[in-house]
Protein backbone atom coordinates (compact mmCIF):
# COMPACT_ATOMS: atom_id res chain seq x y z
CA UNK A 1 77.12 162.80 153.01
CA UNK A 2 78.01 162.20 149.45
CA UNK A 3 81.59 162.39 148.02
CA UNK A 4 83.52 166.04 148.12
CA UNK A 5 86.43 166.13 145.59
CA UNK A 6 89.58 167.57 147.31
CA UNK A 7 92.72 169.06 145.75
CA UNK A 8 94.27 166.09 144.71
CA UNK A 9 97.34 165.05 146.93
CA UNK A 10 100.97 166.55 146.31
CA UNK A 11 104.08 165.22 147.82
CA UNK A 12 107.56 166.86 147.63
CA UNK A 13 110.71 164.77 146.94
CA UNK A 14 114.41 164.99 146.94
CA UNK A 15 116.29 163.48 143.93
CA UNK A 16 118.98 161.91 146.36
CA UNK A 17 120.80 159.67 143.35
CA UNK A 18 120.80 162.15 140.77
CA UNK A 19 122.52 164.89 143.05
CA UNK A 20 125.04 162.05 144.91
CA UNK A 21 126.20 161.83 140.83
CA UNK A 22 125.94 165.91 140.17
CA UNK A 23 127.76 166.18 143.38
CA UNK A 24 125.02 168.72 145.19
CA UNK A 25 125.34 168.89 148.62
CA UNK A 26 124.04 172.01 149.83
CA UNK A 27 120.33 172.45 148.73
CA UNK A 28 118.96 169.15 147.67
CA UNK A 29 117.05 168.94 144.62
CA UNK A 30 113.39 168.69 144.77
CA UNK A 31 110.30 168.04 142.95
CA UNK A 32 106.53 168.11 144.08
CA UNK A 33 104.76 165.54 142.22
CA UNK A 34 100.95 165.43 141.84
CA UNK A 35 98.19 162.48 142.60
CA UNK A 36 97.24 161.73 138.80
CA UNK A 37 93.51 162.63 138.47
CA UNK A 38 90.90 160.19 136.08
CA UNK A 39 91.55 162.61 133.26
CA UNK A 40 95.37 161.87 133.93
CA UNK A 41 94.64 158.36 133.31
CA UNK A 42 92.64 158.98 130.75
CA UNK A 43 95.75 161.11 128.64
CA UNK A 44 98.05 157.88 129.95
CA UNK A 45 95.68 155.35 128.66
CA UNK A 46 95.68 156.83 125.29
CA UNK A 47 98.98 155.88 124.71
CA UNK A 48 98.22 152.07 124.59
CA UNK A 49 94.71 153.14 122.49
CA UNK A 50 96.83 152.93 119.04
CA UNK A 51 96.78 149.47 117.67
CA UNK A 52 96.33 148.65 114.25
CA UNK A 53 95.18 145.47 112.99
CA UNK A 54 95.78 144.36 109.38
CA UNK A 55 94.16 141.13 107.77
CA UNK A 56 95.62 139.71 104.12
CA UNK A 57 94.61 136.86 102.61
CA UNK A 58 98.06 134.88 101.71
CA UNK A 59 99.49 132.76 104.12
CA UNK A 60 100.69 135.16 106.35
CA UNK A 61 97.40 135.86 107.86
CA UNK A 62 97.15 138.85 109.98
CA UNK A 63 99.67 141.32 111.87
CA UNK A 64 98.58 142.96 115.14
CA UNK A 65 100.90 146.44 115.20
CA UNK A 66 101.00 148.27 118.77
CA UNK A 67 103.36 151.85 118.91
CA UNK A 68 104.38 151.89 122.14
CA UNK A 69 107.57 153.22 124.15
CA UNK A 70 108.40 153.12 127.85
CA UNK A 71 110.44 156.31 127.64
CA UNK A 72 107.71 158.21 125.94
CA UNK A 73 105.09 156.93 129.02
CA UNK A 74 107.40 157.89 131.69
CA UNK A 75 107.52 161.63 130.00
CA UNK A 76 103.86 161.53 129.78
CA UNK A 77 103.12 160.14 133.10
CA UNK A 78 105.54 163.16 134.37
CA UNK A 79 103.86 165.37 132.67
CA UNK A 80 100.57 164.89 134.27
CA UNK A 81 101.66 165.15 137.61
CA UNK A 82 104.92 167.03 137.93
CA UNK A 83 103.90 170.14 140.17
CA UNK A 84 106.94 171.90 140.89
CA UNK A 85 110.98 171.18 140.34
CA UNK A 86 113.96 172.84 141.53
CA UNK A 87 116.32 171.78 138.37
CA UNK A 88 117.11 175.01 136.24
CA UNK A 89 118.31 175.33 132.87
CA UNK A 90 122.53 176.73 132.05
CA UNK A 91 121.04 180.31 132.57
CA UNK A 92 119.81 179.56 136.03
CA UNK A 93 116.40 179.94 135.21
CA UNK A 94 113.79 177.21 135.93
CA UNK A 95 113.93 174.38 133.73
CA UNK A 96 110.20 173.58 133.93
CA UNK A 97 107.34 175.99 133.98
CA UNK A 98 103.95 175.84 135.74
CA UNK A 99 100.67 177.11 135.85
CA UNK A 100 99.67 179.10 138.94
CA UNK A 101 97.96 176.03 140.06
CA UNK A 102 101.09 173.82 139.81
CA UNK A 103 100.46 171.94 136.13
CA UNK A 104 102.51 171.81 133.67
CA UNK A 105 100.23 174.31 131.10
CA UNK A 106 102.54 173.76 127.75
CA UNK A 107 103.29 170.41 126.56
CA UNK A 108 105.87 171.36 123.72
CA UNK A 109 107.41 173.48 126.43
CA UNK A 110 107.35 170.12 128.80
CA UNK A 111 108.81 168.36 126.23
CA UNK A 112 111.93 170.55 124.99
CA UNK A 113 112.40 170.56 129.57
CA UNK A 114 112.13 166.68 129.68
CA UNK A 115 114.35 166.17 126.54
CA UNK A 116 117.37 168.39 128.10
CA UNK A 117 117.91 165.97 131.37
CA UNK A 118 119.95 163.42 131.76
CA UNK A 119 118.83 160.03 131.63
CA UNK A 120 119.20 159.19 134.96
CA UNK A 121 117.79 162.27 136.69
CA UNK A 122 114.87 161.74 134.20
CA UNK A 123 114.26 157.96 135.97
CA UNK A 124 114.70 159.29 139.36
CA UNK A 125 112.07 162.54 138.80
CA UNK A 126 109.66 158.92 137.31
CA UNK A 127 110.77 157.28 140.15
CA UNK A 128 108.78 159.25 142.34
CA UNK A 129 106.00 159.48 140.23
CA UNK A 130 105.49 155.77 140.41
CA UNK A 131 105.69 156.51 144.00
CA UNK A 132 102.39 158.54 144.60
CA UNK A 133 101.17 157.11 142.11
CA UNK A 134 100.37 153.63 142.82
CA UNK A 135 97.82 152.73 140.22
CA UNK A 136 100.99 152.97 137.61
CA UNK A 137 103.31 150.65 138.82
CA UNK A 138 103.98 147.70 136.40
CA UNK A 139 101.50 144.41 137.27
CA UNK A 140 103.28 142.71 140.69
CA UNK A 141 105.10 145.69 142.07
């Protein structure tokens, strides 16, 4: 029997740290994060895909230029496999909003979302990204 793609794999999480600092004790804070699919690796990948090599002819040689930022892989990587969260903005409304199949359909939306946390609740929700998703751990973890 050949291969038959299933809905890829989603795990819900409690963000134990970040609500030990907010003090939250009643209703834990949760997120569901999604098992990245190939064209999630594919969006991740492109962020190392920008290198620019320049060649001169004085002594210098040549200068190998890579843009890259961990802070701006973790959003992405969150991005493509956040599936639900239970954080909500000052109105009480949700801070991040979903398709009806549980991905995140607007990235400028995303983006405005994943700018407002703090730090540290914005490591944690990566934390558990890193998680599920093995392939993305750094080399040796």
């Amino acid at each position: 029997m050949p291969i038959r793609l299933a809905i890829p794999v989603v795990k819900e999480y409690t963000l134990p740290k970040s609500d030990e600092a907010y003090g939250i004790v009643d209703t834990p804070t949760r997120v569901s994060i999604r098992q990245a699919t190939q064209g999630g690796h594919e969006k991740r990948a492109a962020l190392f895909a920008n290198i620019i090599r320049e060649w001169s002819n004085n002594a210098e040689g040549f200068r190998l230029v890579q843009r890259f930022s961990f802070e701006e892989l973790k959003r992405i990587e969150v991005q493509l496999t956040l599936a639900g969260c239970t954080i909500e903005n000052e109105d009480g409304s949700p801070l991040f909003r979903f398709s009806d199949k549980g991905i995140v359909s607007d990235e400028a939306a995303f983006k405005r979302a994943w700018d407002a946390l703090p730090p540290m609740v914005a490591a944690e929700i990566h934390e558990k990204v890193i998680d599920l998703n093995v392939d993305w751990r750094p080399q040796g973890e």
